[in-house]
C-alpha atoms as a PDB file:
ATOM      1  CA  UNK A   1     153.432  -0.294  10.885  1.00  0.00           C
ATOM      2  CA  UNK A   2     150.657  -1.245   8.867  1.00  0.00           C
ATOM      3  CA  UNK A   3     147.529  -3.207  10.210  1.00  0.00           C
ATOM      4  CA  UNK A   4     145.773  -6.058   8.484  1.00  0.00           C
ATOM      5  CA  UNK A   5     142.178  -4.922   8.889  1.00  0.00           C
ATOM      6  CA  UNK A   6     139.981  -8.083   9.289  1.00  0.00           C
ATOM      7  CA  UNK A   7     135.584  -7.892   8.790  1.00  0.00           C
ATOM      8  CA  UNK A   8     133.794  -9.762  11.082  1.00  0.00           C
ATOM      9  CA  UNK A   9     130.424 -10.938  10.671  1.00  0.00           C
ATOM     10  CA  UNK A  10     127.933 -13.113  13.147  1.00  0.00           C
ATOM     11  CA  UNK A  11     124.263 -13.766  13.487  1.00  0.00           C
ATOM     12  CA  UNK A  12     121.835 -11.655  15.309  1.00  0.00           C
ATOM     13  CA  UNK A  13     118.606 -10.293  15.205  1.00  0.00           C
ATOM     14  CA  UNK A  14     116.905  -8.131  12.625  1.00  0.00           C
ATOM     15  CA  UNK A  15     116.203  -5.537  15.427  1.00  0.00           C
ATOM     16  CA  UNK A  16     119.899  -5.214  16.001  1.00  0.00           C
ATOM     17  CA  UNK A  17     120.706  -2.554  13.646  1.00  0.00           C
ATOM     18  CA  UNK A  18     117.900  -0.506  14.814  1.00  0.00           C
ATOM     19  CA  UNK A  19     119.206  -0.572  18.244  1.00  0.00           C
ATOM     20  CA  UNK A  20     122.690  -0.111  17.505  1.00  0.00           C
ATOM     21  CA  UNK A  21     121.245   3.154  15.738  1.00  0.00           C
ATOM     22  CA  UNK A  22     119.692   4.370  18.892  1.00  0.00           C
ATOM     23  CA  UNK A  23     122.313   3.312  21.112  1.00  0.00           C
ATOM     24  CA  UNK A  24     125.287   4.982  18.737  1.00  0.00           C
ATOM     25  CA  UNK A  25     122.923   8.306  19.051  1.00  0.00           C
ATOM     26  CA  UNK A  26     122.723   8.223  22.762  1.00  0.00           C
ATOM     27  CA  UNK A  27     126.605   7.737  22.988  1.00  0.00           C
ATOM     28  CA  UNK A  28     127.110  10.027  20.605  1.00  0.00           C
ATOM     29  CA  UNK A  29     125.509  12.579  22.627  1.00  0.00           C
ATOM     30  CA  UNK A  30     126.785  11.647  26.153  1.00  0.00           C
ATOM     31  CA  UNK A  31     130.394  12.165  24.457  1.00  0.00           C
ATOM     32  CA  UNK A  32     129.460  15.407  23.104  1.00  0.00           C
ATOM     33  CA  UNK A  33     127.732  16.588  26.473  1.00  0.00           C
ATOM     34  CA  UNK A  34     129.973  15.216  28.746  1.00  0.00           C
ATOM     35  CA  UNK A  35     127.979  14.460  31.200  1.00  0.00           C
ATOM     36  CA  UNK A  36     129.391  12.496  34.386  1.00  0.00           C
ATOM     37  CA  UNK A  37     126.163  11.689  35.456  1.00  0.00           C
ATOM     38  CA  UNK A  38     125.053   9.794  32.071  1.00  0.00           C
ATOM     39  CA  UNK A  39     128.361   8.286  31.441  1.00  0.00           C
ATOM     40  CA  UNK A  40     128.528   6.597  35.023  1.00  0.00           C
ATOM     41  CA  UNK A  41     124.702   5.400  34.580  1.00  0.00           C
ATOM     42  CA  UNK A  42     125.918   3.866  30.897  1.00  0.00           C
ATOM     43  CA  UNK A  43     129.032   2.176  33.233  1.00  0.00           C
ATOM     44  CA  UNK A  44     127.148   0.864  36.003  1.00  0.00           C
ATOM     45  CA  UNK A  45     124.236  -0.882  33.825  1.00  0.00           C
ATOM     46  CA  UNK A  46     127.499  -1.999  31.622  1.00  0.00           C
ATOM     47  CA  UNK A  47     128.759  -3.850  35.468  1.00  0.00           C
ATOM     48  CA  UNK A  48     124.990  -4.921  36.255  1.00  0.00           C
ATOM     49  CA  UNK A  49     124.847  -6.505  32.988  1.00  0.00           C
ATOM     50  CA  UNK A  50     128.061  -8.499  33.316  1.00  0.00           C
ATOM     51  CA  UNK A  51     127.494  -9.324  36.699  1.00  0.00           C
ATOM     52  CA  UNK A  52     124.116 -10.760  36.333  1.00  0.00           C
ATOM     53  CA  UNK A  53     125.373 -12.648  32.843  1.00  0.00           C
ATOM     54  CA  UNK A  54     128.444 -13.715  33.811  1.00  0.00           C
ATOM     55  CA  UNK A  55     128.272 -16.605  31.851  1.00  0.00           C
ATOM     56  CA  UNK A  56     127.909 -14.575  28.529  1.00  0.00           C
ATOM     57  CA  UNK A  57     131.396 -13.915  27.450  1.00  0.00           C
ATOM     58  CA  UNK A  58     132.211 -17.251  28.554  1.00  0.00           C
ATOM     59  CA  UNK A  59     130.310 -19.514  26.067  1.00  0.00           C
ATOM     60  CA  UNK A  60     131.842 -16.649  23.540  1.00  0.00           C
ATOM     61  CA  UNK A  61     135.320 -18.030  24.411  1.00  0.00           C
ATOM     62  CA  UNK A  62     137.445 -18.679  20.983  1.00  0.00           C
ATOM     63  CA  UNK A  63     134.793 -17.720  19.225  1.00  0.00           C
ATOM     64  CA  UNK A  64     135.480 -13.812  17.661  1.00  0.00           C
ATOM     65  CA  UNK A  65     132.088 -13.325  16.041  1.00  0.00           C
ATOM     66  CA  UNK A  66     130.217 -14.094  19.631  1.00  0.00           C
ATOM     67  CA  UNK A  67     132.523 -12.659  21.379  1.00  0.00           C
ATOM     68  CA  UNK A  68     131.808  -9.457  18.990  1.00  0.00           C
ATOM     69  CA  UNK A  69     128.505 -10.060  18.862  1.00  0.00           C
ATOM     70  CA  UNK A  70     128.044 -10.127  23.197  1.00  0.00           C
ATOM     71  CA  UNK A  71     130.321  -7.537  23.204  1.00  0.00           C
ATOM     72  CA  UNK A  72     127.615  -5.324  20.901  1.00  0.00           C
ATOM     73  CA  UNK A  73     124.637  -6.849  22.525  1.00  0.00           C
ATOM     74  CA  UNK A  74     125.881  -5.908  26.366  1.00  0.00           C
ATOM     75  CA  UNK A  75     126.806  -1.837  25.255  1.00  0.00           C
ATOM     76  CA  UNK A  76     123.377  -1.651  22.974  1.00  0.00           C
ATOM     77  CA  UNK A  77     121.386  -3.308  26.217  1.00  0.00           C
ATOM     78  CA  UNK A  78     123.007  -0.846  28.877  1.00  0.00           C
ATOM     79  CA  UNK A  79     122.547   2.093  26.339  1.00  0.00           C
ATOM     80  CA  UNK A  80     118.866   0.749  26.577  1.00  0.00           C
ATOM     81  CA  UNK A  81     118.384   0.886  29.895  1.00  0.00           C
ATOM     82  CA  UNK A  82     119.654   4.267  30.737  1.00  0.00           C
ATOM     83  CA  UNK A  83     118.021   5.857  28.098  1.00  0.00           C
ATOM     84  CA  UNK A  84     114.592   4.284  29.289  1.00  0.00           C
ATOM     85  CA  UNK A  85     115.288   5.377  32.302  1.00  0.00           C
ATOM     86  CA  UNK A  86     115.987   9.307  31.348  1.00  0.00           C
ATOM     87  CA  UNK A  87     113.018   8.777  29.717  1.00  0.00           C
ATOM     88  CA  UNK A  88     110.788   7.771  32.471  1.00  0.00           C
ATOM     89  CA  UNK A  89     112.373  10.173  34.789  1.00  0.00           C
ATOM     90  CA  UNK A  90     111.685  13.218  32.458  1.00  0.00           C
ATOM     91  CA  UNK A  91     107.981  11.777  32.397  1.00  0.00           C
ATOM     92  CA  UNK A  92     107.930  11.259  36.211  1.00  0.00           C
ATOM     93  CA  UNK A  93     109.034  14.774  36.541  1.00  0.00           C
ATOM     94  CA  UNK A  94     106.954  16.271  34.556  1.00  0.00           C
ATOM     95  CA  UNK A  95     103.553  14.052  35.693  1.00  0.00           C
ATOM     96  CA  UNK A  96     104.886  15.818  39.258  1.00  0.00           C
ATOM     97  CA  UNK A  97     104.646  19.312  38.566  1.00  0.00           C
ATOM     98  CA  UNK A  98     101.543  19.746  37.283  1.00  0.00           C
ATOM     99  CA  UNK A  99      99.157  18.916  40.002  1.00  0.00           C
ATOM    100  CA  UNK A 100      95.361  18.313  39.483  1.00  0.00           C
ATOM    101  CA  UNK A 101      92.728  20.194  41.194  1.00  0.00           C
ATOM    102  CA  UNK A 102      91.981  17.035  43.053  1.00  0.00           C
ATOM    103  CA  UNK A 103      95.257  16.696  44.059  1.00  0.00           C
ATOM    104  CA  UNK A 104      95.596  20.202  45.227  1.00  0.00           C
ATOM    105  CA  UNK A 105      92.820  19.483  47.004  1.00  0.00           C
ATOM    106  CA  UNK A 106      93.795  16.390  48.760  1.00  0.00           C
ATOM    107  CA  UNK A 107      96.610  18.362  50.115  1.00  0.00           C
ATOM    108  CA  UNK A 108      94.795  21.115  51.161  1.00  0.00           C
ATOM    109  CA  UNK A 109      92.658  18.789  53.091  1.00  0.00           C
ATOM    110  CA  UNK A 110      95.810  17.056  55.247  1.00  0.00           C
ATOM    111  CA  UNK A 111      97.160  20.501  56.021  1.00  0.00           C
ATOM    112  CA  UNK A 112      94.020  20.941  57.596  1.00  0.00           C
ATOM    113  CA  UNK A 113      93.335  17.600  58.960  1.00  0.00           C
ATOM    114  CA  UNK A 114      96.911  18.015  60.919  1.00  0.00           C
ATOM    115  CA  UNK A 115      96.065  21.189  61.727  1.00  0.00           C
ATOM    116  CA  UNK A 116      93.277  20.163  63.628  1.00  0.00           C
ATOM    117  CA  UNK A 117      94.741  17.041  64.979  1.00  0.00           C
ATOM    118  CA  UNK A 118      98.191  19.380  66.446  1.00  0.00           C
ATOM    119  CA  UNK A 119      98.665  19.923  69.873  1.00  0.00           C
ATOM    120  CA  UNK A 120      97.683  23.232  71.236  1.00  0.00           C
ATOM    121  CA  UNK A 121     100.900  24.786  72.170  1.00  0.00           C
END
């Protein structure tokens, strides 16, 4: 059976293609991982995002080119978010293993300040 194949076009931001770059790369790599973890962060920001813009796909109604174009927009945004937030996890992590001197010290000073302030037992 052949197909009619059909191009759709719509209006959006110059920024878009940029982002759909980014976002193709970082589900291009969770498919080639496979990583469960990734793939149900990229789900549940997809569920956030619909939930708290319910209203999106709505005003897209009989309308292919927004409907195509929310479609995009919701998948980019979600691929977004999760890969700002590997990002700032990887940072956080490794901001937490290296420890300053005065930090170090800090500790070394509770350890001795509960020391001092445990019951003799």
């Amino acid at each position: 059976m052949v197909v009619a194949e059909r191009t759709y076009t719509f209006r959006a931001p110059g920024s878009l293609a940029e982002r759909i770059r980014k976002a193709s790369a970082l589900l291009d790599e969770v498919s080639e991982t496979n990583d469960p973890e990734v793939t149900k962060l990229i789900t549940r920001e997809l569920l956030v995002l619909m939930l708290r813009n319910g209203r999106r796909f709505h005003d897209a109604r009989g309308n292919q080119s927004a409907f195509m174009r929310e479609t995009i927009e919701l998948l980019v945004t979600a691929a977004e978010k999760v890969a700002s937030d590997r990002e700032y996890a990887t940072a956080y992590a490794d901001a937490a293993s290296d420890r300053t001197e005065d930090e170090a010290a800090a500790r070394r000073a509770a350890r001795v300040h509960a020391a001092r302030r445990a019951p003799a037992g």
